[in-house]
Protein backbone atom coordinates (compact mmCIF):
# COMPACT_ATOMS: atom_id res chain seq x y z
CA UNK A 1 -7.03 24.88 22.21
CA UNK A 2 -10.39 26.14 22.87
CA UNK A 3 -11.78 26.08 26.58
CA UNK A 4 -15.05 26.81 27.33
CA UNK A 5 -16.71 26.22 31.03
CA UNK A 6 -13.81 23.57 32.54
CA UNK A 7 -14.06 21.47 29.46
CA UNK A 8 -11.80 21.02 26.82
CA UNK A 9 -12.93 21.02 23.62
CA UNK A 10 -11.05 19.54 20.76
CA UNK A 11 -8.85 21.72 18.25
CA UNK A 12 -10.44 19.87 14.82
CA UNK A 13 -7.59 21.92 12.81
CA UNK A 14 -4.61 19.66 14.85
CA UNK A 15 -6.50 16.55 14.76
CA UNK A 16 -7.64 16.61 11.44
CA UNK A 17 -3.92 17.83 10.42
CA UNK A 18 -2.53 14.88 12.41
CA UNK A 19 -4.94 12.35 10.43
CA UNK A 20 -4.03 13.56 7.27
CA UNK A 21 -0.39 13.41 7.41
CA UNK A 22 -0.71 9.88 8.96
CA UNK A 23 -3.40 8.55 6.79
CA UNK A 24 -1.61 9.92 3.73
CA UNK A 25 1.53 7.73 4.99
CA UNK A 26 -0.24 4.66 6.10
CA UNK A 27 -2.52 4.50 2.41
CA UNK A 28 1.63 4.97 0.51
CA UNK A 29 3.09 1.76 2.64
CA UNK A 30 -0.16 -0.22 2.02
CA UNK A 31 -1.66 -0.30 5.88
CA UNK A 32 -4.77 0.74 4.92
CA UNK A 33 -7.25 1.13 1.45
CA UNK A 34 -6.57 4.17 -0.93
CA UNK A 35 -10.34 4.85 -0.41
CA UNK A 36 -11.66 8.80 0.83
CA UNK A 37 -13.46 7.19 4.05
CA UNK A 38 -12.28 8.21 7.33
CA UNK A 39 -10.31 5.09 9.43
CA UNK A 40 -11.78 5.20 12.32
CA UNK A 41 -9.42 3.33 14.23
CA UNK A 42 -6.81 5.55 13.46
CA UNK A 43 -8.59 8.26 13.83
CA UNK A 44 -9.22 7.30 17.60
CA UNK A 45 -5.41 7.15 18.42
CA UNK A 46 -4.83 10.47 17.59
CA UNK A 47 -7.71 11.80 19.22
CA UNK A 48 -7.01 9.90 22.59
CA UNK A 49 -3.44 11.05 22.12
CA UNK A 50 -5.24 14.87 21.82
CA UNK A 51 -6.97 14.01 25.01
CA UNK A 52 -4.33 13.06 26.67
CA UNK A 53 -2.35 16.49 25.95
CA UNK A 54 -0.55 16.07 22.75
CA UNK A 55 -1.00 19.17 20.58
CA UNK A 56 2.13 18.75 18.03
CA UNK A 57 0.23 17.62 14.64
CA UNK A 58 3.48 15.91 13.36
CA UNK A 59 3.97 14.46 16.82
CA UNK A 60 0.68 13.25 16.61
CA UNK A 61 1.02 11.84 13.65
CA UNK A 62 4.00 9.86 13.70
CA UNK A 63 2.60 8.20 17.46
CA UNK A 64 -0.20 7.65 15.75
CA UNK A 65 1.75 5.56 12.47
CA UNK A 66 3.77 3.94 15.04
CA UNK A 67 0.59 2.74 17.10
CA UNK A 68 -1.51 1.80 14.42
CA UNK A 69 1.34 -0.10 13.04
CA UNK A 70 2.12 -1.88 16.52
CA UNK A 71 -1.80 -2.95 16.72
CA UNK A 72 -1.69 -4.32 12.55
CA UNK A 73 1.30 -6.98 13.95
CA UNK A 74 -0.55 -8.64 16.57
């Protein structure tokens, strides 16, 4: 993780990571289109889960499934 001047930037390499192991799973089971755009909702779990101090990609990733999933059911 980068820190520059008290503020944290975000690692792109771990978020991006994170998004592509969870979109690749959600576009397989059907939870969202086979398309190349970015879903942005999914996109703003992990990075709010980054925020928060979760740096494991896979970790990341499988919150991130789990949460998206949990918000699809209501």
């Amino acid at each position: 993780m980068l820190v520059e001047r008290g503020l944290q930037v975000m690692n792109v390499e771990v978020v991006g990571d994170a998004y592509a192991i969870a979109a690749n799973y959600l576009r397989r089971s059907g939870a969202i289109p086979d398309t190349l755009a970015t879903n942005d909702r999914l996109l703003e779990i992990i990075a709010q889960m980054f925020q928060r101090g979760e740096f494991n990609r896979l970790r990341l990733a499988n919150r991130a499934i789990a949460k998206f999933e949990a918000s699809e059911l209501v």
